[in-house]
C-alpha atoms as a PDB file:
ATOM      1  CA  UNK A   1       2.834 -14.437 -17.198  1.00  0.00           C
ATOM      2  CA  UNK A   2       1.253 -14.738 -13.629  1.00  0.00           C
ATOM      3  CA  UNK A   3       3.271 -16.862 -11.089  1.00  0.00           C
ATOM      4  CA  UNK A   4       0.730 -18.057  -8.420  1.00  0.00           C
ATOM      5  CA  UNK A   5       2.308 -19.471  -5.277  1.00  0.00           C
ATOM      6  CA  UNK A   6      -0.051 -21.781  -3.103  1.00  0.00           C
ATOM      7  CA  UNK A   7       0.738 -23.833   0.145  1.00  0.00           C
ATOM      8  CA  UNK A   8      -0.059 -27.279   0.050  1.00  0.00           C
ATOM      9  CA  UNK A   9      -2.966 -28.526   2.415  1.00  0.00           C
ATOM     10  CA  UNK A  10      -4.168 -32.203   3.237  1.00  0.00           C
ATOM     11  CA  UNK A  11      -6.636 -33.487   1.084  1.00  0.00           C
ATOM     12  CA  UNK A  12      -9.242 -34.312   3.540  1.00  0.00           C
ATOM     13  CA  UNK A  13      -8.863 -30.715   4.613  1.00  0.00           C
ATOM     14  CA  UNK A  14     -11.104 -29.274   1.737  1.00  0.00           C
ATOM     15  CA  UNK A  15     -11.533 -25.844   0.335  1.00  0.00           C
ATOM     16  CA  UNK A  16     -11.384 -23.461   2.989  1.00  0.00           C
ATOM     17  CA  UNK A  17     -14.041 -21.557   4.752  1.00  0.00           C
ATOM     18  CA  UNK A  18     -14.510 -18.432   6.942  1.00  0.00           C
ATOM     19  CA  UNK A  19     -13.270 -15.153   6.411  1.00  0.00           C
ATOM     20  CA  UNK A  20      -9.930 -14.426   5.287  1.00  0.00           C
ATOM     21  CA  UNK A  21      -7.400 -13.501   7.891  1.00  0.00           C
ATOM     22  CA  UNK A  22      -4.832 -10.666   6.929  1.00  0.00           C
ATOM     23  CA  UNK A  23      -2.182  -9.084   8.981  1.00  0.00           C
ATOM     24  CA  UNK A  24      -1.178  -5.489   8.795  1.00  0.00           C
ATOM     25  CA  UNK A  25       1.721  -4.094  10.852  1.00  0.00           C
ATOM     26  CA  UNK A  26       4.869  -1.165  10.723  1.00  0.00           C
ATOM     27  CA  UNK A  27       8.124  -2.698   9.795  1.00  0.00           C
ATOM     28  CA  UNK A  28       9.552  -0.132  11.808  1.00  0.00           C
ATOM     29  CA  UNK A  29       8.205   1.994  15.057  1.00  0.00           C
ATOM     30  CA  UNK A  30       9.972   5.239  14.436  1.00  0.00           C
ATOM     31  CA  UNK A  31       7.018   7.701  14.479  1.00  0.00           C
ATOM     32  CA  UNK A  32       4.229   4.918  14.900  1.00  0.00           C
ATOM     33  CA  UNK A  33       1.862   7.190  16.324  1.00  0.00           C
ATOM     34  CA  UNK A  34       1.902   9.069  12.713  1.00  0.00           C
ATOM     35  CA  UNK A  35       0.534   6.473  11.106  1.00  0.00           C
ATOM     36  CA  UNK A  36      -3.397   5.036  11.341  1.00  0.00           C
ATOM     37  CA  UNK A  37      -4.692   1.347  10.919  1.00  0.00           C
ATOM     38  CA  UNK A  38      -6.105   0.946   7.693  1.00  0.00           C
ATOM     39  CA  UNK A  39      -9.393   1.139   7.498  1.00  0.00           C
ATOM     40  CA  UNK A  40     -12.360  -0.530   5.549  1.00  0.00           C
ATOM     41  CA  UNK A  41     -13.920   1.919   2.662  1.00  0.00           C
ATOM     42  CA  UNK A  42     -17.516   2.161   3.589  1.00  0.00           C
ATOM     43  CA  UNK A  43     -19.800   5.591   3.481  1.00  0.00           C
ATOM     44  CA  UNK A  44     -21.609   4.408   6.582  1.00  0.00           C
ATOM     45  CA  UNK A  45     -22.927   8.378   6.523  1.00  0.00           C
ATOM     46  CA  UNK A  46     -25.092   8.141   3.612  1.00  0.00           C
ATOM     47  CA  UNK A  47     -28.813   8.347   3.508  1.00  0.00           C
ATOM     48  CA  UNK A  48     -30.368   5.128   3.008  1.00  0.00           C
ATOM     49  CA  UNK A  49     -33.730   5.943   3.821  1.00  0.00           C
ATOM     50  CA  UNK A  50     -34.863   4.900   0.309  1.00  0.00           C
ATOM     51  CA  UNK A  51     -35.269   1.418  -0.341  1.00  0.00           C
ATOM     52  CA  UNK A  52     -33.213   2.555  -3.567  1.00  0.00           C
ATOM     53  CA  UNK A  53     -30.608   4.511  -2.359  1.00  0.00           C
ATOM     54  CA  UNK A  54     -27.116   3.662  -3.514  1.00  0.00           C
ATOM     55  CA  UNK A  55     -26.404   3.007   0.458  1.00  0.00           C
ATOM     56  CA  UNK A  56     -28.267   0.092   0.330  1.00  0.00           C
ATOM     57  CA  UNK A  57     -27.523  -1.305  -2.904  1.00  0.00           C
ATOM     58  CA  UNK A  58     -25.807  -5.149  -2.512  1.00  0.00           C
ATOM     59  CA  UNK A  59     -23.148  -4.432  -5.425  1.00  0.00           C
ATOM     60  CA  UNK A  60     -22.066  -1.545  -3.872  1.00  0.00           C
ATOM     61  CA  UNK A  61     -21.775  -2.479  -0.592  1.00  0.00           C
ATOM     62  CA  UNK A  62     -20.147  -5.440  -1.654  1.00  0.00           C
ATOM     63  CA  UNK A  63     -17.447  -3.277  -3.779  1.00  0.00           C
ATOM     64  CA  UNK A  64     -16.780  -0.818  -1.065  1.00  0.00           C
ATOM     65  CA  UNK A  65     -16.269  -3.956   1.723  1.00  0.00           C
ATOM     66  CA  UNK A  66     -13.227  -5.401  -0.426  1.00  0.00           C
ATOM     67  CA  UNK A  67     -11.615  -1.823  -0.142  1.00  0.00           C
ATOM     68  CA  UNK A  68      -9.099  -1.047   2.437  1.00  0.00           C
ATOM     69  CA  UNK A  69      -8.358   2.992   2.782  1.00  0.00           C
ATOM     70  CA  UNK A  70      -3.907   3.429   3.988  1.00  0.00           C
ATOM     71  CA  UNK A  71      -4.218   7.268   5.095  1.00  0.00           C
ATOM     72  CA  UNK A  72      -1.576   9.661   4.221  1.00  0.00           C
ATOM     73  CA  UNK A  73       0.666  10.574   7.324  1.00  0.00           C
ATOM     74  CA  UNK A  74       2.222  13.938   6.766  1.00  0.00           C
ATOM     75  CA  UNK A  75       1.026  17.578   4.852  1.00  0.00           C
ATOM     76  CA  UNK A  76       3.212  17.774   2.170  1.00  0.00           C
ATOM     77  CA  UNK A  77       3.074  20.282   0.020  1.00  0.00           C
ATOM     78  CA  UNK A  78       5.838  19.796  -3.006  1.00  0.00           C
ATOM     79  CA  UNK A  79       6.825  21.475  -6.859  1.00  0.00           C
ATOM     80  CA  UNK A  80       8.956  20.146  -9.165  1.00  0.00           C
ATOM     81  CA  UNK A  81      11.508  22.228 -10.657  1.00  0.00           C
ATOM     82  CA  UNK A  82      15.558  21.660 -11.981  1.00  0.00           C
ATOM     83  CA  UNK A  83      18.542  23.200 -10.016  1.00  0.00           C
ATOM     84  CA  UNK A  84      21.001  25.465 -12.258  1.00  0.00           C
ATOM     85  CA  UNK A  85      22.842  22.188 -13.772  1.00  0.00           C
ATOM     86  CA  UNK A  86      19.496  20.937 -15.053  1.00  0.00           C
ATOM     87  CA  UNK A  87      18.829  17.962 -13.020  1.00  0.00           C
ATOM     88  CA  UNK A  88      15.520  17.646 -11.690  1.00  0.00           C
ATOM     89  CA  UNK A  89      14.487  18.471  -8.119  1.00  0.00           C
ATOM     90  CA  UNK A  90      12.293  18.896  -5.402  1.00  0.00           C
ATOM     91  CA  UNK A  91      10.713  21.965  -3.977  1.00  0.00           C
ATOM     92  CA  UNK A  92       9.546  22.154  -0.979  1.00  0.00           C
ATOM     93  CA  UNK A  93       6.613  24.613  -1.167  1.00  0.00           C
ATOM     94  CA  UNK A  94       5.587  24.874   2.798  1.00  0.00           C
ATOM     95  CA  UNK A  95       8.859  26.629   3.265  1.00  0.00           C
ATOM     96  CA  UNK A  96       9.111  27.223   6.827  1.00  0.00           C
ATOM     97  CA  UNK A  97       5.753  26.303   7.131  1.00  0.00           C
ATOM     98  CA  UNK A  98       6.135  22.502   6.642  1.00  0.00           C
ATOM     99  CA  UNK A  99       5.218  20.394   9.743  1.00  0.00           C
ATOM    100  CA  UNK A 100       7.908  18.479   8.327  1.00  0.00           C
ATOM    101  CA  UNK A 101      11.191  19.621   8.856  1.00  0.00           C
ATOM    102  CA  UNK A 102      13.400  19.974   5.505  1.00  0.00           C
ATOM    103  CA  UNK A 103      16.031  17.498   6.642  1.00  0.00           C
ATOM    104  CA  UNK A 104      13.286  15.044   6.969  1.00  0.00           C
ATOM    105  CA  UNK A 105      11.135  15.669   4.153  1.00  0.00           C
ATOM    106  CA  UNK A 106      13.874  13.491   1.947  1.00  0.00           C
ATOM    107  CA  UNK A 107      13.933  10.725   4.423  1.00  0.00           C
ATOM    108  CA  UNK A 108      10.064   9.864   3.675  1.00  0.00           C
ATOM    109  CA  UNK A 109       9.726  11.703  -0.032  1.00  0.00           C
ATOM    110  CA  UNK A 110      12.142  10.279  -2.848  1.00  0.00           C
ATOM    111  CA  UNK A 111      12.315  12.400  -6.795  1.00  0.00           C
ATOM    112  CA  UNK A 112      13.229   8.964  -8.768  1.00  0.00           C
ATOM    113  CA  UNK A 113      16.451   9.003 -10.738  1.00  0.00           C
ATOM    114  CA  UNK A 114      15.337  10.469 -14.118  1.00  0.00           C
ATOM    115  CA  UNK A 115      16.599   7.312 -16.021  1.00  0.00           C
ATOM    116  CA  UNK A 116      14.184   5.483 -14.523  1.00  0.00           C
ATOM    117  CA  UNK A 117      11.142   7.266 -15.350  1.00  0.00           C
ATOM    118  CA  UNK A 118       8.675   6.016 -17.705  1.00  0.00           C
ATOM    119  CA  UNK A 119       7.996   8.751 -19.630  1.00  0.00           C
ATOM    120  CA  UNK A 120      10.906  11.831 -20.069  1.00  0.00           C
ATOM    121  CA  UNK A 121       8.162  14.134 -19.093  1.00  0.00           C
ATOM    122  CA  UNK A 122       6.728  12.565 -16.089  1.00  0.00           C
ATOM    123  CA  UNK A 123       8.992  12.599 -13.022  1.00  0.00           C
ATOM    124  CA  UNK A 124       7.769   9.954 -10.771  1.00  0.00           C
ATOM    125  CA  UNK A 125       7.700  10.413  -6.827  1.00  0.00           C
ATOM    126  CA  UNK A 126       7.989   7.896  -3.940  1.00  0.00           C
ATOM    127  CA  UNK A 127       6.881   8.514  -0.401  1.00  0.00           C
ATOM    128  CA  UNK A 128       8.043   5.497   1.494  1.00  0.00           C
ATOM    129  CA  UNK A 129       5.141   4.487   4.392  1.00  0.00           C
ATOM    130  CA  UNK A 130       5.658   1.190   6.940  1.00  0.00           C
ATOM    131  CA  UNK A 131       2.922  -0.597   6.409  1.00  0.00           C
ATOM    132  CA  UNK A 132       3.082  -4.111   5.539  1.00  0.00           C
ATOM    133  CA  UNK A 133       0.750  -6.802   4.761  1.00  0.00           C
ATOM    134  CA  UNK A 134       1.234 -10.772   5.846  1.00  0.00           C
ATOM    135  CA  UNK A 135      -1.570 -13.506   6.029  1.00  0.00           C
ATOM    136  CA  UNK A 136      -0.640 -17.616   6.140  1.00  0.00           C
ATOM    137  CA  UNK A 137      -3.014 -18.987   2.981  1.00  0.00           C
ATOM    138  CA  UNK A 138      -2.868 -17.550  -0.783  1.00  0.00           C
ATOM    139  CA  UNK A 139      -3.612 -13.789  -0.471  1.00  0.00           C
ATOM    140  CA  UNK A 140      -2.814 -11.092  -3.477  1.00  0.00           C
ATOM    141  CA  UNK A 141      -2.906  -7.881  -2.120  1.00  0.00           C
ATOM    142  CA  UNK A 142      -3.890  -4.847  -5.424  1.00  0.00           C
ATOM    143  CA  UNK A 143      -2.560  -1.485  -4.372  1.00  0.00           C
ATOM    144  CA  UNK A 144      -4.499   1.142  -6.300  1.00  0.00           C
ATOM    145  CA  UNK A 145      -5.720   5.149  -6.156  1.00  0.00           C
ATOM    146  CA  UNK A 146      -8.690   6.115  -3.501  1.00  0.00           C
ATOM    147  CA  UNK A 147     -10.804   6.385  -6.117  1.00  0.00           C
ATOM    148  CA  UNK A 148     -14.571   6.641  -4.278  1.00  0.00           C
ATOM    149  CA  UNK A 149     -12.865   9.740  -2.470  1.00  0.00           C
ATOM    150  CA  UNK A 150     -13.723  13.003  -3.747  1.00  0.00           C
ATOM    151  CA  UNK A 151     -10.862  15.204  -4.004  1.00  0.00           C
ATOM    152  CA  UNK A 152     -11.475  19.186  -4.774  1.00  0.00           C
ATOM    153  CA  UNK A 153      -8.049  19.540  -6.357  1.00  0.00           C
ATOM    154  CA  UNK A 154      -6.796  16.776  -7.990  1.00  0.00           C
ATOM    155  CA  UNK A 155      -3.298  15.179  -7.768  1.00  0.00           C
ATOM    156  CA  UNK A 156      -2.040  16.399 -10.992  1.00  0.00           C
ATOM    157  CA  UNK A 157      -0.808  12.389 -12.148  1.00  0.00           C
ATOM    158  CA  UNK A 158      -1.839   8.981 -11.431  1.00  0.00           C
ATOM    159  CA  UNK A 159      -0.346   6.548  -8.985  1.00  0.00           C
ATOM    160  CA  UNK A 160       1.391   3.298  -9.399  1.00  0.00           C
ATOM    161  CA  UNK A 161      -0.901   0.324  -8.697  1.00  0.00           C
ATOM    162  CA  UNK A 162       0.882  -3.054  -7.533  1.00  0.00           C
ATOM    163  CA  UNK A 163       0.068  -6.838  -6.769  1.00  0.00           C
ATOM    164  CA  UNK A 164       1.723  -9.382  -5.160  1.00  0.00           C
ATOM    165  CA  UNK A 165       1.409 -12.583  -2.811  1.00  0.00           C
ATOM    166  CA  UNK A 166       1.644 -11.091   0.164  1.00  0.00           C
ATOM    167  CA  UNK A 167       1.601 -14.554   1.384  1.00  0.00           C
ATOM    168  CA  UNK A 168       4.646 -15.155   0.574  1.00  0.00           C
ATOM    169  CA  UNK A 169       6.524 -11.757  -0.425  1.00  0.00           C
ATOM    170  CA  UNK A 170       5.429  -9.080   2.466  1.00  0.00           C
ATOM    171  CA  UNK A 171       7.384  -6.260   1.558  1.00  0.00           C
ATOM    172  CA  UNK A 172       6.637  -2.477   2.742  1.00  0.00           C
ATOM    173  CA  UNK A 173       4.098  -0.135   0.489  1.00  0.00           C
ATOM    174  CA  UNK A 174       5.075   3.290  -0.717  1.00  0.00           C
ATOM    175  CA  UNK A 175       2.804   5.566  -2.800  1.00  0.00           C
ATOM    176  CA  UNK A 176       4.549   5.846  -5.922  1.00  0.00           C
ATOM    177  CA  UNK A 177       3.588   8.854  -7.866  1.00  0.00           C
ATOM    178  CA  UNK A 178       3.628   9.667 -11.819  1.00  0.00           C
ATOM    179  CA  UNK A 179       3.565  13.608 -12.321  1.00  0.00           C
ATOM    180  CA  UNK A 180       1.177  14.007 -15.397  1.00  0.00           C
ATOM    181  CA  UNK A 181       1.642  17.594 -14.947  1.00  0.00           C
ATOM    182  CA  UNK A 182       4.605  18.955 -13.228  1.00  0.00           C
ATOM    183  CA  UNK A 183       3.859  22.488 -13.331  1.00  0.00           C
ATOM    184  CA  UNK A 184       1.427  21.500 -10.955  1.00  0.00           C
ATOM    185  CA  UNK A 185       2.311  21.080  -7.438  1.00  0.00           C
ATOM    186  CA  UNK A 186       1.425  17.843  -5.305  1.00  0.00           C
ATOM    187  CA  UNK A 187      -0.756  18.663  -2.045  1.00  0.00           C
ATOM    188  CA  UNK A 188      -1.363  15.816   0.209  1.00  0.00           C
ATOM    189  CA  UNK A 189      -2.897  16.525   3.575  1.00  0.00           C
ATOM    190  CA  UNK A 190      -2.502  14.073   6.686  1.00  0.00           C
ATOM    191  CA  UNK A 191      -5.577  12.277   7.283  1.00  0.00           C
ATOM    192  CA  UNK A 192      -6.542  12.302   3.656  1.00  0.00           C
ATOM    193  CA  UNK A 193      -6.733   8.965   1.978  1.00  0.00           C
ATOM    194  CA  UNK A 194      -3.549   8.245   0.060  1.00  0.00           C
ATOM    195  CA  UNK A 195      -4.069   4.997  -1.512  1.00  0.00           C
ATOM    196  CA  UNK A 196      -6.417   1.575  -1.279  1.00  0.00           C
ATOM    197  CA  UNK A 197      -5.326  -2.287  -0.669  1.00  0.00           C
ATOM    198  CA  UNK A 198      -7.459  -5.115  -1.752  1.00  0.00           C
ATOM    199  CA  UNK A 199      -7.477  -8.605  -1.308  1.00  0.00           C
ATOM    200  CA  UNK A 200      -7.783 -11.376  -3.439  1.00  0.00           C
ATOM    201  CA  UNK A 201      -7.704 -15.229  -1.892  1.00  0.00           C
ATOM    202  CA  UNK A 202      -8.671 -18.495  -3.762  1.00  0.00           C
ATOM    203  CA  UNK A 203     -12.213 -17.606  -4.334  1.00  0.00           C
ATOM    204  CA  UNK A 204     -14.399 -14.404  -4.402  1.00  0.00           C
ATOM    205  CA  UNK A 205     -17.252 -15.450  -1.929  1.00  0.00           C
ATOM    206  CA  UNK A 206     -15.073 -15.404   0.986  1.00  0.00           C
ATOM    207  CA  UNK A 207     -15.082 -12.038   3.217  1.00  0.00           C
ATOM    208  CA  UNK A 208     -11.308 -10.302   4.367  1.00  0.00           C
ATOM    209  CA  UNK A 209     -10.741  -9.583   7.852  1.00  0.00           C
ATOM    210  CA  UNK A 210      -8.315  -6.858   8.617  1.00  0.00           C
ATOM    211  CA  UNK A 211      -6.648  -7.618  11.967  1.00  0.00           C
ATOM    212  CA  UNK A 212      -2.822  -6.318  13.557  1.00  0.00           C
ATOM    213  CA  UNK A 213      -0.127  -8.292  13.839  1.00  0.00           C
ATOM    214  CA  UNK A 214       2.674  -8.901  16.237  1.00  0.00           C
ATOM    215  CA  UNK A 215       5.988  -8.285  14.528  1.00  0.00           C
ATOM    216  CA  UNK A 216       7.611 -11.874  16.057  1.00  0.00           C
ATOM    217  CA  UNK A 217      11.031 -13.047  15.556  1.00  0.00           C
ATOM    218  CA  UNK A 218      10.304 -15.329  13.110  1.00  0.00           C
ATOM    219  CA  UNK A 219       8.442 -12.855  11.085  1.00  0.00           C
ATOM    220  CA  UNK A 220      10.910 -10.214  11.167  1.00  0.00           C
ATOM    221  CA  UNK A 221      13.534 -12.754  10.390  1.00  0.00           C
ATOM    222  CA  UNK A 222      11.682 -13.603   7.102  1.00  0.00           C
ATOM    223  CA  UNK A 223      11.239 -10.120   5.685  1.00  0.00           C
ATOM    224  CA  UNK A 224      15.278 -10.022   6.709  1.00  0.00           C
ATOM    225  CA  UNK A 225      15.902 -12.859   4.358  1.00  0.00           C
ATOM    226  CA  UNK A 226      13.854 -11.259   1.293  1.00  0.00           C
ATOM    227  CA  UNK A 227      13.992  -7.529   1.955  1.00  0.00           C
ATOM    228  CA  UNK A 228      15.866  -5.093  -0.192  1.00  0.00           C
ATOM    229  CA  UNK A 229      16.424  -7.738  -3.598  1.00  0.00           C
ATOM    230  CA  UNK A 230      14.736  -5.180  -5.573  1.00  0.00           C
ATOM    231  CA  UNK A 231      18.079  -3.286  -5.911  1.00  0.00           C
ATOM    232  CA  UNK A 232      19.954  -6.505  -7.386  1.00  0.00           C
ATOM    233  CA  UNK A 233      17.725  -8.022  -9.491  1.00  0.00           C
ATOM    234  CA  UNK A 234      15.235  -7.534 -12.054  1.00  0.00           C
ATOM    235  CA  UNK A 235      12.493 -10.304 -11.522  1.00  0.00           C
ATOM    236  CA  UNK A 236      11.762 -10.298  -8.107  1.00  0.00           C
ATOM    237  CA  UNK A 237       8.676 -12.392  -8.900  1.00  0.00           C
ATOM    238  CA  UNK A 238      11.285 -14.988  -9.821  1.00  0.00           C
ATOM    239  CA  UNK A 239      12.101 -15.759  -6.322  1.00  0.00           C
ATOM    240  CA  UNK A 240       8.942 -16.362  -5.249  1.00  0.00           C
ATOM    241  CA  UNK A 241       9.594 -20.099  -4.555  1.00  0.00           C
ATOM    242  CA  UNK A 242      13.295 -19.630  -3.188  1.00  0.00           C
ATOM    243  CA  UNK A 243      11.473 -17.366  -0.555  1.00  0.00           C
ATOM    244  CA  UNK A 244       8.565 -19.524   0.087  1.00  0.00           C
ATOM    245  CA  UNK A 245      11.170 -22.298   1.095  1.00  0.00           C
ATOM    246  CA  UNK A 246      12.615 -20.177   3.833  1.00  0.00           C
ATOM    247  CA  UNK A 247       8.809 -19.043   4.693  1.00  0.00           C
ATOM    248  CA  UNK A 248       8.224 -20.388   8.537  1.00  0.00           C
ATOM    249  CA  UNK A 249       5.041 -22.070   8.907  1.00  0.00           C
ATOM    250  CA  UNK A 250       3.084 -19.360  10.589  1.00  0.00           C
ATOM    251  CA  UNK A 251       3.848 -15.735  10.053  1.00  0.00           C
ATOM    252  CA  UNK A 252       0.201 -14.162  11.144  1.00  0.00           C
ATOM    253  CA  UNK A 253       0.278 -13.745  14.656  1.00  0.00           C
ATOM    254  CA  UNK A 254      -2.555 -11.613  15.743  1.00  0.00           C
ATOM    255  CA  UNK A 255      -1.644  -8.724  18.138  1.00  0.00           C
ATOM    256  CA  UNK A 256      -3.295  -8.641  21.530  1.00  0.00           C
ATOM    257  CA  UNK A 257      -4.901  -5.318  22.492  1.00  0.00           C
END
């Protein structure tokens, strides 16, 4: 069943026209300057010197302009392994060679309980990021795989996609990570693209405009109010119109530069 959640508008106001406006901000701004603004998929680099090169084809153009590219922020270099009681673990590969340090590597990189895999075989992995996603008319943002980036070694599993209203439950991404193969180890390199957003508003025709957004009082006070209900119930889409009552008018506040 899909819940949609829509804001009411005056009649005489019509269907609405113009790009669509999404926010993007860091819920928190410990280590900000780790992490990039996303940025639109597009191979401006291509040759498009033939009238029929791929560059210049409308369908693709038009596929690779509703992709937005999160980089990853850290080189992390992980195995998966089981300590001498059998429960599963992390291994942290780098060594002393991490640019992370080892205290911190678990603050950003979560193993899953093992009861809450999907599969008994496939340990899933979480590496919480800050970025968030706001915009003030009926938006679904689709988290999904880079998949138009070519990667030499693949990731040895597939990654959780998601969607949600993010205009009315913002909440904070993470790439969440299902280890096909955990003999293999996972190599992500900062810089590297670690996953793609997309949005989806009331119609297809209209264009997305990434912008950044001011983290006010009134928005912070919002993802307050609905942050962290994933750890006492089940449903979360089930509160969708408790939360949109508390919802302030306005939560997109573009960021001055």
């Amino acid at each position: 069943m899909q819940i949609t959640v829509t804001f009411d508008r005056p009649e005489d106001e019509g269907p609405r026209s113009g790009p669509i406006s999404v926010g993007w901000f860091l819920t928190s701004d410990k280590g900000a300057v780790l992490y990039d603004a996303p940025e639109r998929v597009s191979f401006r680099q291509t040759n498009k010197a033939h009238a029929k090169s791929a560059s210049r084809c409308p369908g693709v153009i038009q596929l690779e302009s509703r992709y937005f590219m999160v980089k990853c922020p850290f080189d992390i270099h992980i195995g998966f392994g089981r300590d001498d009681k059998g429960k599963a673990v992390l291994i942290n590969r780098a060594g002393a060679a991490s640019t992370i340090r080892g205290n911190k590597l678990g603050e950003v990189l979560t193993l899953v309980n093992e009861a809450e895999w999907r599969y008994p075989d496939r340990p899933t992995v979480q590496l919480a990021t800050p970025y968030c996603f706001i915009a003030d008319e009926m938006v679904y943002v689709t988290q999904l795989s880079a998949f138009m980036h070519y990667r030499k070694d693949p990731l040895p599993g597939t990654i959780f996609g998601g969607r949600f209203p993010i205009n009315v439950w913002p909440r904070p991404l993470m790439w969440a990570f299902e280890w096909h193969e955990p003999e293999k180890d996972i190599i992500l390199k900062r810089g590297e693209p670690l996953f793609y957003c997309q949005f989806e508003g009331e119609g297809p025709d209209r264009p997305v405009q990434v912008v950044e957004a001011e983290r006010t009082p009134e928005l912070q006070k919002y993802l307050d109010q609905i942050g962290g209900v994933v750890n006492y119930v089940n449903q979360t889409f089930s509160l969708f119109k408790a939360a949109e009552a508390l919802r302030p008018a306005k939560l997109l506040t573009r960021k001055e530069s």
